[in-house]
N, C-alpha and C. Protein backbone atom coordinates (compact mmCIF):
# COMPACT_ATOMS: atom_id res chain seq x y z
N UNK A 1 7.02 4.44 -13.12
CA UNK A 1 5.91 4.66 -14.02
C UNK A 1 4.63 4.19 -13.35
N UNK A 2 3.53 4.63 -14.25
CA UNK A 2 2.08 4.49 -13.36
C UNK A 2 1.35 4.05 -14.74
N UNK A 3 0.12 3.27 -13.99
CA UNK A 3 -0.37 2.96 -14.69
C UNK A 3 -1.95 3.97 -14.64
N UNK A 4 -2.72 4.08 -15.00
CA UNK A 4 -3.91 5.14 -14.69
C UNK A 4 -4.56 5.65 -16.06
N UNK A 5 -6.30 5.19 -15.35
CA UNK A 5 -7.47 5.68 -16.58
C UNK A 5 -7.23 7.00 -16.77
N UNK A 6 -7.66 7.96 -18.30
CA UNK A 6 -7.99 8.85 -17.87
C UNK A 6 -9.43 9.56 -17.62
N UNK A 7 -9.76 10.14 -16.60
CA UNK A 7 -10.94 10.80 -16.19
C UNK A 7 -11.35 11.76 -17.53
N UNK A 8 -10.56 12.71 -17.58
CA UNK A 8 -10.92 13.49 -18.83
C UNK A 8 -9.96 15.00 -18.62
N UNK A 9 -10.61 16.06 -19.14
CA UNK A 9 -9.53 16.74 -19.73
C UNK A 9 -9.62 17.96 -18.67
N UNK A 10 -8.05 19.34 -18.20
CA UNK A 10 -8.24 19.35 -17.25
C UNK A 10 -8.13 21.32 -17.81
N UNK A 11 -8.96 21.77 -17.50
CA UNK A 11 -8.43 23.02 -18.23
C UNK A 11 -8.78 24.75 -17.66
N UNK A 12 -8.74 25.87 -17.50
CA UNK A 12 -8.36 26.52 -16.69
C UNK A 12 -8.84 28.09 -17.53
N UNK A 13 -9.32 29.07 -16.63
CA UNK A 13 -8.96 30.26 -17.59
C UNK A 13 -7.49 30.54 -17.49
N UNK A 14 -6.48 30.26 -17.14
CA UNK A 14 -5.48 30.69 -17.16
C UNK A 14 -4.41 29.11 -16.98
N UNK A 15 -3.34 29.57 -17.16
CA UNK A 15 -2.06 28.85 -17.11
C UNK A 15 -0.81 29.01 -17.67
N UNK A 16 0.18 28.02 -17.31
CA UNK A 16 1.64 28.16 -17.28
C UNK A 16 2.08 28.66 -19.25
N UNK A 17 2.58 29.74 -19.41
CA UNK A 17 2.81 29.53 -20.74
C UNK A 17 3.53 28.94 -21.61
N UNK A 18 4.30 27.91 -20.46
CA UNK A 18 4.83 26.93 -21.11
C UNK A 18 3.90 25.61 -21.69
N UNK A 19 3.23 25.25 -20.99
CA UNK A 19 1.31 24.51 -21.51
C UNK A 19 1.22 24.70 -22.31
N UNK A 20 1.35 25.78 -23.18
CA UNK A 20 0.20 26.29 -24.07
C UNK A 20 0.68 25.25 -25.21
N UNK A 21 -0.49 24.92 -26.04
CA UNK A 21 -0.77 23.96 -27.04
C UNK A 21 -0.60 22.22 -26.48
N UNK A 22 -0.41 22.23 -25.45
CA UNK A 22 -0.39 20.50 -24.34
C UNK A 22 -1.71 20.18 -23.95
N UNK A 23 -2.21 19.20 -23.82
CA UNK A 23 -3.52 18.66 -23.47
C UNK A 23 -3.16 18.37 -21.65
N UNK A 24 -3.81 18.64 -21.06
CA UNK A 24 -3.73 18.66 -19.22
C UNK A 24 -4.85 17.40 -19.00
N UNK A 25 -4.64 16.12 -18.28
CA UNK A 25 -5.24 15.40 -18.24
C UNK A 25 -5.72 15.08 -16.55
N UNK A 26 -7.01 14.73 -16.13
CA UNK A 26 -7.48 14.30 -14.97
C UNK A 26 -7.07 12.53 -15.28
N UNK A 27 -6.14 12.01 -14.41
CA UNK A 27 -6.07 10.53 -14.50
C UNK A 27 -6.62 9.90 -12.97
N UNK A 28 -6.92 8.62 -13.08
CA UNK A 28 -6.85 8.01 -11.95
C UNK A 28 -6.31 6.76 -11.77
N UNK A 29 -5.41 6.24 -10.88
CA UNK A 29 -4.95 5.28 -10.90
C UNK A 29 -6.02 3.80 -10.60
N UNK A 30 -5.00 2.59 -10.68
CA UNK A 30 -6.02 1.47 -10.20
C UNK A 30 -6.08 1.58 -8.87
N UNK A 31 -5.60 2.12 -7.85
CA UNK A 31 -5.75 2.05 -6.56
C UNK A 31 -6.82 3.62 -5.81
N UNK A 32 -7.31 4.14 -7.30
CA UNK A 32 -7.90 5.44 -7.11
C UNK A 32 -7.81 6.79 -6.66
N UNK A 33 -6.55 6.91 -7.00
CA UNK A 33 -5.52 8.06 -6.07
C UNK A 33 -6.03 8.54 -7.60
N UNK A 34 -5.86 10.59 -7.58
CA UNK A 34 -6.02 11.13 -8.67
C UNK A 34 -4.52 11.91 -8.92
N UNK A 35 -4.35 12.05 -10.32
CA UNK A 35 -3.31 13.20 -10.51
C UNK A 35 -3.65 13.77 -11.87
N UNK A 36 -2.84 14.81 -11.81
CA UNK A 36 -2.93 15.55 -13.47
C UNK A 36 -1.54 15.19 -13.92
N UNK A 37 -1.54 15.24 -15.58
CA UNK A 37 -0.28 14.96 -16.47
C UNK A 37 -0.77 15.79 -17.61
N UNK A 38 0.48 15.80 -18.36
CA UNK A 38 0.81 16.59 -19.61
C UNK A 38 0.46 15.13 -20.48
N UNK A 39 -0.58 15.29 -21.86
CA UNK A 39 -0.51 14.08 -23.11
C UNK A 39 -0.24 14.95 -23.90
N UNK A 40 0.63 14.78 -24.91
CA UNK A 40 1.18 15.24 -26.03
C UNK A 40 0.47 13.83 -27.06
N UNK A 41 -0.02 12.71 -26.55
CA UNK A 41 -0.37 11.51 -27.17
C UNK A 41 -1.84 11.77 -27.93
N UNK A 42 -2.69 12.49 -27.32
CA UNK A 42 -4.16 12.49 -27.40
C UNK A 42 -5.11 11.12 -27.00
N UNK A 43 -4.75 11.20 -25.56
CA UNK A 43 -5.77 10.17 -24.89
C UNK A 43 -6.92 10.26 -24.52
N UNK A 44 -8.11 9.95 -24.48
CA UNK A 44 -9.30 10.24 -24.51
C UNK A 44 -9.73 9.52 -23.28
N UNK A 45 -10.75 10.27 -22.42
CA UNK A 45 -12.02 9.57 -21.59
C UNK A 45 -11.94 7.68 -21.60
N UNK A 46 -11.28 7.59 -20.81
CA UNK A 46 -11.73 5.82 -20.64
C UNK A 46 -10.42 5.37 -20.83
N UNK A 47 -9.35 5.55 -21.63
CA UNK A 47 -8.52 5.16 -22.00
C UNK A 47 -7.47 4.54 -20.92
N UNK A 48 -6.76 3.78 -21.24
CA UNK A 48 -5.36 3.01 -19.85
C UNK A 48 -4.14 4.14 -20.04
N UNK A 49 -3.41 5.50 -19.54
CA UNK A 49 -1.91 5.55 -20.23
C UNK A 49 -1.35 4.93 -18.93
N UNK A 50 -0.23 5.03 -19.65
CA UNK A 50 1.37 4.92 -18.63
C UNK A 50 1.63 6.25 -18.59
N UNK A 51 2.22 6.23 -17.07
CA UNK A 51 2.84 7.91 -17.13
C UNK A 51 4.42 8.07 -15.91
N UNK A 52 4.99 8.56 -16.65
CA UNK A 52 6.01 8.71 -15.83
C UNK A 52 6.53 10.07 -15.62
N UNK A 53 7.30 10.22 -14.26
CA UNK A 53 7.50 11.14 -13.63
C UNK A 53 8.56 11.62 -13.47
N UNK A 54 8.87 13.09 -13.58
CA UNK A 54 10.70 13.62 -13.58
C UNK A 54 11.10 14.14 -14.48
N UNK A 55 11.68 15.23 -14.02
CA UNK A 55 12.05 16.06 -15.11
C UNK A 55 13.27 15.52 -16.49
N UNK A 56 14.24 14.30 -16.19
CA UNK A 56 14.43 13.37 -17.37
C UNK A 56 13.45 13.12 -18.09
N UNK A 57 12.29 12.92 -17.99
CA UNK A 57 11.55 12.13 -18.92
C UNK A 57 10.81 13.25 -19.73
N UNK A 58 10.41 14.71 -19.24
CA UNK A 58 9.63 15.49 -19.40
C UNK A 58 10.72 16.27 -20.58
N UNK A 59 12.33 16.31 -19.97
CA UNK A 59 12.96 17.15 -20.79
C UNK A 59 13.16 16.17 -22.75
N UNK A 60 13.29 14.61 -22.14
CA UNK A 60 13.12 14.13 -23.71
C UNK A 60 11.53 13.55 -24.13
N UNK A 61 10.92 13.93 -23.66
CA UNK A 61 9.27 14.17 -24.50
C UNK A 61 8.92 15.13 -24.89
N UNK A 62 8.21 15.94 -23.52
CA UNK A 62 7.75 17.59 -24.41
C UNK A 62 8.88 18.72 -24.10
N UNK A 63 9.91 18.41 -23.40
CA UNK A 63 10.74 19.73 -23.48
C UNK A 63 11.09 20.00 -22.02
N UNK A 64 12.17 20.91 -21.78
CA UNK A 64 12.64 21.03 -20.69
C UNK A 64 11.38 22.73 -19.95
N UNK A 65 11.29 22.79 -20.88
CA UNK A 65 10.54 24.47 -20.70
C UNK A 65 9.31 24.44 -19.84
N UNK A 66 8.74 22.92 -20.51
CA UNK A 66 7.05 22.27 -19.97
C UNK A 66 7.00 22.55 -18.19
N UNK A 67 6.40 23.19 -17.43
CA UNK A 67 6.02 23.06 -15.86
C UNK A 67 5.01 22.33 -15.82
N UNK A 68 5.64 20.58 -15.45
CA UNK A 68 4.94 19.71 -15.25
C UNK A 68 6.02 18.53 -15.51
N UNK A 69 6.00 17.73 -14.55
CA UNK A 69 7.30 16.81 -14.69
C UNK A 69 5.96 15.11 -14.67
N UNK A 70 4.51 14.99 -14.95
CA UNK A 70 4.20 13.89 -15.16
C UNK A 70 4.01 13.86 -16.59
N UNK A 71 4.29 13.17 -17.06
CA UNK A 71 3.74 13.03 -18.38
C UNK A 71 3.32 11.65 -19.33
N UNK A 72 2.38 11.69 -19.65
CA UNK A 72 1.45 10.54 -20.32
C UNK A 72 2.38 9.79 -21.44
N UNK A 73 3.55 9.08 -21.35
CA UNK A 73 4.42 8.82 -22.17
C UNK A 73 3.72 7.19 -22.98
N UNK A 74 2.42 6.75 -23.02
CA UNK A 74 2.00 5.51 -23.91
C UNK A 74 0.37 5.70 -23.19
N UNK A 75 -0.09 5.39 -24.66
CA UNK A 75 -1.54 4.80 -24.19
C UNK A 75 -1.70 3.11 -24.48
N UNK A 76 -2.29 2.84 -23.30
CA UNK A 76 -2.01 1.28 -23.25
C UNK A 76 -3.02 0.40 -23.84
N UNK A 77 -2.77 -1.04 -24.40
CA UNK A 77 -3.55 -1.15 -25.39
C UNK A 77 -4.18 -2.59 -24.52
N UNK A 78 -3.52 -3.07 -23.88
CA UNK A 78 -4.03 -3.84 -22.67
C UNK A 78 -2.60 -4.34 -21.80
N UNK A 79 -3.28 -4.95 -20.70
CA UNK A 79 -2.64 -5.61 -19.90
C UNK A 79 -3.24 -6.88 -19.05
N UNK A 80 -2.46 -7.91 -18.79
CA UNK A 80 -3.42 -9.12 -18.08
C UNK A 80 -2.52 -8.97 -16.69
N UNK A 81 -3.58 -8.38 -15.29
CA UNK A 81 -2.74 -8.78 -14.20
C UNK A 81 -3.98 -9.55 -13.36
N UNK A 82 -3.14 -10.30 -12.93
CA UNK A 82 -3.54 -11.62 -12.33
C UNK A 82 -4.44 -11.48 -11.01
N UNK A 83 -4.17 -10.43 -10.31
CA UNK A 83 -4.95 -10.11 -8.98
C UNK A 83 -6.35 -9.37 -9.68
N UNK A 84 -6.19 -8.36 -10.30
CA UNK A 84 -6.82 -7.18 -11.06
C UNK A 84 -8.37 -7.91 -12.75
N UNK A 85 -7.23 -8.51 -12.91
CA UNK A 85 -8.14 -8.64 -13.85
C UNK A 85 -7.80 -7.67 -15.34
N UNK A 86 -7.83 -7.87 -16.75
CA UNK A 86 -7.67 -7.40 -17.57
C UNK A 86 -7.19 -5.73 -17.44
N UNK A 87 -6.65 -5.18 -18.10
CA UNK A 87 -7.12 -3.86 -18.39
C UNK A 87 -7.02 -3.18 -19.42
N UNK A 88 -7.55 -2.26 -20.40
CA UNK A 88 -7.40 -1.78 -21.56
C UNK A 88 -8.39 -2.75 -22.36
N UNK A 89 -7.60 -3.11 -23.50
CA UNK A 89 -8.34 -3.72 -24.43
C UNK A 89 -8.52 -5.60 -24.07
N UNK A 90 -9.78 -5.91 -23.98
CA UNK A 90 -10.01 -7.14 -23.84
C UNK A 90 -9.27 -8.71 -24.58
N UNK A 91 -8.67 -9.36 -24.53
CA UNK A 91 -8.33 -10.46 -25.05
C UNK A 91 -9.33 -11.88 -24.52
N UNK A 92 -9.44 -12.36 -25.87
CA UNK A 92 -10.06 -13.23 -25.57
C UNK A 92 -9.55 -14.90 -25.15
């Protein structure tokens, strides 16, 4: 699993018709590498998800049919890592 902001939303005149009605997301990780994922969650601009990868995880979330094996499986509500510094929602 990954951890990664999302950039925002990723969308196309055309695509897979298995997509259709899935939100396509621009993420970026903490180390700034980019990828796209499938949210079935509705994560917004700024937000932390988790996302994991493989067609196991894709066939018990959105379906075996989906072409796209990342998928945005939690939006994160924070995390404290020790090198990094907070992420998500602030604790005081």
């Amino acid at each position: 699993m990954l951890l990664a902001r999302v950039v925002g939303p990723l969308w196309g005149a055309r695509r897979a018709e298995s997509l259709t009605g899935y939100k396509l997301l621009e993420l970026e990780t903490r180390q700034g590498s980019r990828l796209s994922a499938v949210d079935a969650l509705g994560a917004g601009p700024g937000e932390w998800v988790l996302v994991a990868h493989g067609s196991r995880v894709r066939d018990l979330t959105v379906g075996p049919e989906v072409a796209e094996k990342d998928i945005v499986v939690a939006i994160v509500d924070g995390v404290d890592d020790a090198e990094l510094g907070p992420v998500g929602g602030e604790r005081s």
